[in-house]
N, C-alpha and C. Protein backbone atom coordinates (compact mmCIF):
# COMPACT_ATOMS: atom_id res chain seq x y z
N UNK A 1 0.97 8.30 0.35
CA UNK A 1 0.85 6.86 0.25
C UNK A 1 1.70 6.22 1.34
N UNK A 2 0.93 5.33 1.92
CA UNK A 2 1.77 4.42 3.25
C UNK A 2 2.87 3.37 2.21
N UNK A 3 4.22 4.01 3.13
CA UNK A 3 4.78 2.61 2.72
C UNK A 3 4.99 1.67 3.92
N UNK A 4 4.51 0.59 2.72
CA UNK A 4 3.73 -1.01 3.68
C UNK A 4 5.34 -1.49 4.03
N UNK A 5 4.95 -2.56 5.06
CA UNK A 5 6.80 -3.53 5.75
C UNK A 5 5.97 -4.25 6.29
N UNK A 6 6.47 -5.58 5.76
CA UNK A 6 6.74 -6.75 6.77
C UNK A 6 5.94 -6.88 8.14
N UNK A 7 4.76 -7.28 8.53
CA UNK A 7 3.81 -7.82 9.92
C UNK A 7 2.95 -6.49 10.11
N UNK A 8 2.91 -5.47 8.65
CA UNK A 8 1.70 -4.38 8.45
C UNK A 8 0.12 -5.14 8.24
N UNK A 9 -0.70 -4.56 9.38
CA UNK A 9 -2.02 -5.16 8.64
C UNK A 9 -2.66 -4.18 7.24
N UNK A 10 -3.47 -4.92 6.75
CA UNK A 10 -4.09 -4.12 5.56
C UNK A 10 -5.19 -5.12 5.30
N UNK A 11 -6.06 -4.23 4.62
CA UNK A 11 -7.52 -3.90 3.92
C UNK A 11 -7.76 -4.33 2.68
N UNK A 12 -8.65 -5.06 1.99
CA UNK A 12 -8.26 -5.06 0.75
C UNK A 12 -9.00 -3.86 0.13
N UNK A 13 -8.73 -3.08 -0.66
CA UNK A 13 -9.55 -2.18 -1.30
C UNK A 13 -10.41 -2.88 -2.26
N UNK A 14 -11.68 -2.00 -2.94
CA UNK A 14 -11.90 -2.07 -4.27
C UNK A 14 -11.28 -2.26 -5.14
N UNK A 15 -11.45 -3.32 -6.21
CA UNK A 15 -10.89 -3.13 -7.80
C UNK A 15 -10.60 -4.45 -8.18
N UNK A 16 -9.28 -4.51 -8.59
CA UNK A 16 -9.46 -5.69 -9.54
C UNK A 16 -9.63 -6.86 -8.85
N UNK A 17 -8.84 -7.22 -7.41
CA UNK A 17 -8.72 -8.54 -6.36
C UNK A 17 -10.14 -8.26 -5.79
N UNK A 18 -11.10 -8.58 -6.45
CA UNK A 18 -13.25 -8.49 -6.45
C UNK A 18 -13.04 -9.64 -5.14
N UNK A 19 -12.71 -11.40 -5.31
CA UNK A 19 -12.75 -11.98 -4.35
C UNK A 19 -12.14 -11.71 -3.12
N UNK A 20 -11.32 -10.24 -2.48
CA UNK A 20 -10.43 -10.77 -1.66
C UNK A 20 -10.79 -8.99 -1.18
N UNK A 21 -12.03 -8.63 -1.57
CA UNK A 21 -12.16 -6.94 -0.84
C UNK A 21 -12.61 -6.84 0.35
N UNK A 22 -12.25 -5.90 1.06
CA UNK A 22 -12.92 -5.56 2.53
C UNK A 22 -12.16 -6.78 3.13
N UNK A 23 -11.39 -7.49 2.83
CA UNK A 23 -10.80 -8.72 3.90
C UNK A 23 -9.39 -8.40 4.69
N UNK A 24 -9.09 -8.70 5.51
CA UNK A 24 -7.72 -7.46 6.27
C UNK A 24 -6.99 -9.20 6.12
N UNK A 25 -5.37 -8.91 6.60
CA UNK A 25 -4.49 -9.49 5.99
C UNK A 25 -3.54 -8.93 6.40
N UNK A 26 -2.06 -9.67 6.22
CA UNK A 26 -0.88 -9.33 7.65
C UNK A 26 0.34 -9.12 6.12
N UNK A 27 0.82 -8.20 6.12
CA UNK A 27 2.16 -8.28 4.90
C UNK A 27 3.56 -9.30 5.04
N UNK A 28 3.17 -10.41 4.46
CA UNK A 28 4.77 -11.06 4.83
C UNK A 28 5.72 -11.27 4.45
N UNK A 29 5.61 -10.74 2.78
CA UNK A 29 6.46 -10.33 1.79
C UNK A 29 6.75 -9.09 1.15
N UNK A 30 7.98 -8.59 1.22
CA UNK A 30 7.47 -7.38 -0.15
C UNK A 30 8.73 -6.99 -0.94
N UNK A 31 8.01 -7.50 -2.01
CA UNK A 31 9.53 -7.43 -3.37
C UNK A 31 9.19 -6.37 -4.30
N UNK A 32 10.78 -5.47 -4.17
CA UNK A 32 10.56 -4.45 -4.99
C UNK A 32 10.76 -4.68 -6.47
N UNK A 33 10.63 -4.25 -7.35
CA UNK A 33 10.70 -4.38 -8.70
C UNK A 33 11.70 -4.23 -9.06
N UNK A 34 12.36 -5.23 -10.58
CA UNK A 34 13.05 -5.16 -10.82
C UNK A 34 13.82 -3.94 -10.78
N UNK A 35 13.00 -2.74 -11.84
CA UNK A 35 13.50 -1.78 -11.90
C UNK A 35 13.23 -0.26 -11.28
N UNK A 36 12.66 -0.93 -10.15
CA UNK A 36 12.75 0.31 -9.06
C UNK A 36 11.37 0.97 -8.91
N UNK A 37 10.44 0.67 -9.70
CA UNK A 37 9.25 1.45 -9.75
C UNK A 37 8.51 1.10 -8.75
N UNK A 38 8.21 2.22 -8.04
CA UNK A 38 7.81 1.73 -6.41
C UNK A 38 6.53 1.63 -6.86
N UNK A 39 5.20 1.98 -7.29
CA UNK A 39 4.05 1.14 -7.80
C UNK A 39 3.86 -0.17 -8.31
N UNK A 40 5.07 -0.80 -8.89
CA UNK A 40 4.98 -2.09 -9.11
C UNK A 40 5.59 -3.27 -8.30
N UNK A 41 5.59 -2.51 -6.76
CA UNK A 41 6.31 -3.58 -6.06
C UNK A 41 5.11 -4.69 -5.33
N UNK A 42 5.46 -5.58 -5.35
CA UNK A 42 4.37 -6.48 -5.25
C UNK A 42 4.63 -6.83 -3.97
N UNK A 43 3.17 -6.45 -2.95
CA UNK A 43 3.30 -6.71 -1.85
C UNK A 43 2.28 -8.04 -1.29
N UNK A 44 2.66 -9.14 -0.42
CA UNK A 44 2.57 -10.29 -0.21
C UNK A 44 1.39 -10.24 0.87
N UNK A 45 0.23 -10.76 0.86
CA UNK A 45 -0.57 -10.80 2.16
C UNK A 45 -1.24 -11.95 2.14
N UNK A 46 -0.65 -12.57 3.87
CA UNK A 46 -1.27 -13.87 4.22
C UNK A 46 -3.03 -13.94 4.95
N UNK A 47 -3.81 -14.37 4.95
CA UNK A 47 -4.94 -13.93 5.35
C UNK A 47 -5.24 -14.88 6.80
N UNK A 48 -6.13 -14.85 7.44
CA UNK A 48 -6.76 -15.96 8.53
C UNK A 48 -6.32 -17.50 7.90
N UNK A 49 -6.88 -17.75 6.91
CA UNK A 49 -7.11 -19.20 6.72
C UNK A 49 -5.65 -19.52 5.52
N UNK A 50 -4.50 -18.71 5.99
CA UNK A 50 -3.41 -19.25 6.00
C UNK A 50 -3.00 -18.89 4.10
N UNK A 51 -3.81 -18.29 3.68
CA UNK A 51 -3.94 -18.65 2.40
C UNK A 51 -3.32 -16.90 1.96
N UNK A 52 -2.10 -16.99 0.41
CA UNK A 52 -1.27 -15.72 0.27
C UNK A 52 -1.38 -15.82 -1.07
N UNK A 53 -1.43 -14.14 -1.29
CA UNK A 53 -2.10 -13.55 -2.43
C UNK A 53 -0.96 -12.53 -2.56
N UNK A 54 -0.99 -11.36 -3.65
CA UNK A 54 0.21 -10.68 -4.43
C UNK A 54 -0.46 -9.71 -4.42
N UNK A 55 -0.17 -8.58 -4.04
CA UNK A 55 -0.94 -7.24 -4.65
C UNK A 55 -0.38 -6.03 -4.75
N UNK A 56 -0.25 -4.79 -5.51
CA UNK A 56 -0.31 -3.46 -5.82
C UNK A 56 -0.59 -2.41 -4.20
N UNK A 57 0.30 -1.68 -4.01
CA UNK A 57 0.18 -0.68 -2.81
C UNK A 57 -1.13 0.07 -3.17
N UNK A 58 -2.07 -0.08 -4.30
CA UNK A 58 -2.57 0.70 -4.38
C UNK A 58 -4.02 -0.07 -4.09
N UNK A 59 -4.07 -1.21 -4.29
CA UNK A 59 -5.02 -2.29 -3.69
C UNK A 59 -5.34 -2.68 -2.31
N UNK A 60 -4.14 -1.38 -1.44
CA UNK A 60 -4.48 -1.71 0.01
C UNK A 60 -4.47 -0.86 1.00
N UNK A 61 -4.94 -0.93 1.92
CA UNK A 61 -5.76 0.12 3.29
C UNK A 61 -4.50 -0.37 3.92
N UNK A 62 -3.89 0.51 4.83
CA UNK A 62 -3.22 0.59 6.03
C UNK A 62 -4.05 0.46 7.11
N UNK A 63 -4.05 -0.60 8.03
CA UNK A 63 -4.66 -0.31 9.15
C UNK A 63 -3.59 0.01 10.44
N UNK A 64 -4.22 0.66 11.62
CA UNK A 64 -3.13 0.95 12.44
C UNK A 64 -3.47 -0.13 13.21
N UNK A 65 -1.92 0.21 14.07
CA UNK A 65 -1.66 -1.51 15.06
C UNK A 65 -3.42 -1.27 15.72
N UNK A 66 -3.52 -2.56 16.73
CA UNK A 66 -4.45 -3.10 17.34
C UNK A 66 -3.55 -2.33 18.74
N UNK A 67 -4.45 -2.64 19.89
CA UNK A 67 -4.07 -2.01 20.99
C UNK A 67 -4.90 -3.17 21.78
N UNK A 68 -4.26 -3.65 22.72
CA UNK A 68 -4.67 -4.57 23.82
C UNK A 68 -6.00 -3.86 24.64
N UNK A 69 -6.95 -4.03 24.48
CA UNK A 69 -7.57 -2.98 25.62
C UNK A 69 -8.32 -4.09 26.87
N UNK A 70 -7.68 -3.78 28.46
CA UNK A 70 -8.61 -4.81 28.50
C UNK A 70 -9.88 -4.68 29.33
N UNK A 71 -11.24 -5.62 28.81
CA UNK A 71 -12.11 -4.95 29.71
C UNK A 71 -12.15 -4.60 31.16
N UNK A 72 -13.30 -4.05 31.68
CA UNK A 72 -13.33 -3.48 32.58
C UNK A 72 -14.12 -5.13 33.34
N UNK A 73 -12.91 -4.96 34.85
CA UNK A 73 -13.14 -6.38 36.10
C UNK A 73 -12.18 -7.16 35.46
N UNK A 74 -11.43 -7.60 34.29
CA UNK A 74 -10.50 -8.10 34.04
C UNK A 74 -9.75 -7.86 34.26
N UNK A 75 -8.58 -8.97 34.98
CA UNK A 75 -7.31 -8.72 35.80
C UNK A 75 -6.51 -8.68 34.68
């Protein structure tokens, strides 16, 4: 299991967040649980249209960084 930090992109998986699947999203919070249980730490994701939701490590895709690529004749 990836552990997620702070300006990680992610995926929404399948399951219970139905409105908010397949949508990628930047981590800008992440609070661990009171009592330590690393499954219940609730991780924070802001989306495009500015708008932040709460979710379960298990509700989300790791994506890897982006990479600048630039086309070809572009300076």
């Amino acid at each position: 299991m990836h552990d997620f930090k702070v300006g990680d992109r992610v995926r929404i998986l399948p399951g219970v967040a139905t409105p908010f699947v397949g949508m990628d999203g930047t981590i800008c919070e992440v609070r661990q649980h009171d009592e330590g249980i690393e499954t219940m730490t609730k991780l924070f994701v802001v989306f495009s249209r500015k708008e932040k939701r709460a979710f379960y490590r298990m509700e989300l895709l790791h994506l890897p960084k982006q990479t600048n690529v630039k086309e070809a004749g572009t300076p």
